[in-house]
C-alpha atoms as a PDB file:
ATOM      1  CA  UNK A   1     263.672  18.845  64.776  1.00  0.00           C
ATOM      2  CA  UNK A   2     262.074  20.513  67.760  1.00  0.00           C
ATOM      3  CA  UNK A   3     260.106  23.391  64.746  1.00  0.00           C
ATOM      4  CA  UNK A   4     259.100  20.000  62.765  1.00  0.00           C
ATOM      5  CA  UNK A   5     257.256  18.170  65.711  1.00  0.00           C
ATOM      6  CA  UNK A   6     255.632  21.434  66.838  1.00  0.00           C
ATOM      7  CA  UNK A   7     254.436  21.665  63.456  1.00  0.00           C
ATOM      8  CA  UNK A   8     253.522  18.661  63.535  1.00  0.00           C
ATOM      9  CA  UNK A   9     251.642  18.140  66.949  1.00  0.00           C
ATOM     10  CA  UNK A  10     249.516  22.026  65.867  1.00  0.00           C
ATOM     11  CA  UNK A  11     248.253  20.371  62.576  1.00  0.00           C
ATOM     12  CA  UNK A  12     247.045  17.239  64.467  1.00  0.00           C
ATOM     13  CA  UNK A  13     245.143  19.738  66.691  1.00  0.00           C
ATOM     14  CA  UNK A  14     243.978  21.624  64.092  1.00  0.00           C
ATOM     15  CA  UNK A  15     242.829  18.271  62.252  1.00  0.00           C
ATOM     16  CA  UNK A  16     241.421  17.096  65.958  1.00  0.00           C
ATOM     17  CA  UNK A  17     239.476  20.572  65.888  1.00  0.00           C
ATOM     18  CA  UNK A  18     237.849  20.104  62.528  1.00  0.00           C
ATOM     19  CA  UNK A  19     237.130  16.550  63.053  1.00  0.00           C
ATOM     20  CA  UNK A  20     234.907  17.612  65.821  1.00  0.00           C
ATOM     21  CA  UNK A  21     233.158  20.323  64.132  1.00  0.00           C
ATOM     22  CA  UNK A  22     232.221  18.072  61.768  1.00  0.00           C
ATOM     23  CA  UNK A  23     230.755  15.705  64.123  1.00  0.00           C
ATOM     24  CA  UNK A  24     229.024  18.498  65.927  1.00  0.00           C
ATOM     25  CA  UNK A  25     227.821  19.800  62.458  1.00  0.00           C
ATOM     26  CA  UNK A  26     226.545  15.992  61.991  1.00  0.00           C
ATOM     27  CA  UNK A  27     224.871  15.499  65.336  1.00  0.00           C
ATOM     28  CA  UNK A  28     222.711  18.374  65.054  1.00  0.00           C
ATOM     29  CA  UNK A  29     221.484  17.705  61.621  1.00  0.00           C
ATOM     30  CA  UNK A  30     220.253  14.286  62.713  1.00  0.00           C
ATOM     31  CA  UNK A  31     218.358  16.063  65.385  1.00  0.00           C
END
């Protein structure tokens, strides 16, 4: 249970960390 939700919460972060890239990546092309 405890392995699953780690798993869990580090793909959310890792989906949280992209997500932001790709808004950064965005932002500065509209520049």
């Amino acid at each position: 249970m405890l392995r699953s939700l780690f798993a869990g919460i580090s793909g959310l972060r890792a989906n949280q960390t992209m997500l932001d890239v790709a808004g950064n990546n965005i932002a500065n092309a509209n520049t």
